[in-house]
Protein backbone atom coordinates (compact mmCIF):
# COMPACT_ATOMS: atom_id res chain seq x y z
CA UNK A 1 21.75 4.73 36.07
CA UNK A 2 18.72 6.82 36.47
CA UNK A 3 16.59 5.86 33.86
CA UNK A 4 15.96 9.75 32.66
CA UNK A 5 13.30 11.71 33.68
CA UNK A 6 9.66 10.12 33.90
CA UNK A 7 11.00 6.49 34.17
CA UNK A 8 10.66 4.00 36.53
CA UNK A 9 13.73 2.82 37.91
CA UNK A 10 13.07 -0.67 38.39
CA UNK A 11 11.21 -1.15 34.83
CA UNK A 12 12.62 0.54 32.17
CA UNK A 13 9.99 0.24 29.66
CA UNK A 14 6.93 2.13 31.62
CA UNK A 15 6.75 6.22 32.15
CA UNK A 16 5.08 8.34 34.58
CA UNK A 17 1.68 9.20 33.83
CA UNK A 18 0.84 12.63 35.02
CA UNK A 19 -2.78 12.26 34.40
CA UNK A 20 -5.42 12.70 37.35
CA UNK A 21 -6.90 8.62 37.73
CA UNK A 22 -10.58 10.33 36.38
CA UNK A 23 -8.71 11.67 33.50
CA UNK A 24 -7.34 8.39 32.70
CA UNK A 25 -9.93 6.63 33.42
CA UNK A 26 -12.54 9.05 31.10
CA UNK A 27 -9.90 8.47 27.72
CA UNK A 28 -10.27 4.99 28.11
CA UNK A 29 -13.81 4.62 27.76
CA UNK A 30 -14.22 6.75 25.15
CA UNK A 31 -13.73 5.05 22.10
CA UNK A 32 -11.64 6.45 18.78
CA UNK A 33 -14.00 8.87 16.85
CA UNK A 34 -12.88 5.61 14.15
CA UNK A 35 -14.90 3.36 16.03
CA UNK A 36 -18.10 5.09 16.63
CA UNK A 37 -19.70 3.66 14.17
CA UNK A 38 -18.40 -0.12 14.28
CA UNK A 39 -20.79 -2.23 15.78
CA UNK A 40 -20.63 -5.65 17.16
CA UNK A 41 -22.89 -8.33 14.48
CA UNK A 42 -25.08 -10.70 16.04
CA UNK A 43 -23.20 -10.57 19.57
CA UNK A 44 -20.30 -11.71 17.84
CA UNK A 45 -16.95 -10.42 17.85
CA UNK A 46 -16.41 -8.74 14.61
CA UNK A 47 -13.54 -7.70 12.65
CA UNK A 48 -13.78 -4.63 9.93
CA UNK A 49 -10.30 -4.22 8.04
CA UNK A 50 -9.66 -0.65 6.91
CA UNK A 51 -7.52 0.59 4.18
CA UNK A 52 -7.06 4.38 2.82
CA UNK A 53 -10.16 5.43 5.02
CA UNK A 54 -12.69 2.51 3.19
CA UNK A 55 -13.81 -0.43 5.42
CA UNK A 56 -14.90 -3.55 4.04
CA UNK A 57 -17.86 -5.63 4.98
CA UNK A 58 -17.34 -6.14 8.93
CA UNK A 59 -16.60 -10.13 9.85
CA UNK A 60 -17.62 -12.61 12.45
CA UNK A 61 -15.79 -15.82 11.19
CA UNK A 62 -12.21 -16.25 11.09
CA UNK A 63 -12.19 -17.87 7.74
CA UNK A 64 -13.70 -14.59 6.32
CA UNK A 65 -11.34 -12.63 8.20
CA UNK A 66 -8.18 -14.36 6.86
CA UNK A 67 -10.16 -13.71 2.91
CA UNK A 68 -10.12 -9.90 3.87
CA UNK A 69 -6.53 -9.96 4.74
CA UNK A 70 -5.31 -10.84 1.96
C-alpha cells in the first residue's frame, strides 16, 4: 500500500510539502490580511469573535468570551 502520491508512507495523515524552507517559513509569519488589524489589549491575550465580516468588541477575560459566544 503506497499511500498515493505525496504521502508519507509511514504516516498517513501528513503530505509532501514542495515548498523551498524560506518559502515556508515567509507564509508563516505573515499573518491573514484578517488579522492585521487585531491587536493584543493590555498584553493580554485577546479574543475578537467574527460573524458575517462584523467583529465584536475584542476580549481579555474568559467570562466575556463565553457572553460573546453565545
Amino acid at each position: 500500500m503506497n499511500g498515493g502520491a505525496g504521502m508519507n508512507r509511514n504516516n498517513p495523515h501528513s503530505h509532501a510539502n514542495n515548498r523551498k524552507p524560506e518559502e515556508t517559513k515567509e507564509k508563516i509569519h505573515r499573518p491573514a490580511p484578517v488579522l492585521t488589524d487585531k491587536v493584543v489589549q493590555d498584553g493580554q491575550a485577546t479574543a475578537y469573535i467574527c460573524e458575517n465580516f462584523a467583529c465584536q468588541a475584542p476580549v481579555t477575560n474568559c467570562e466575556e468570551f463565553g457572553r460573546q459566544l453565545k
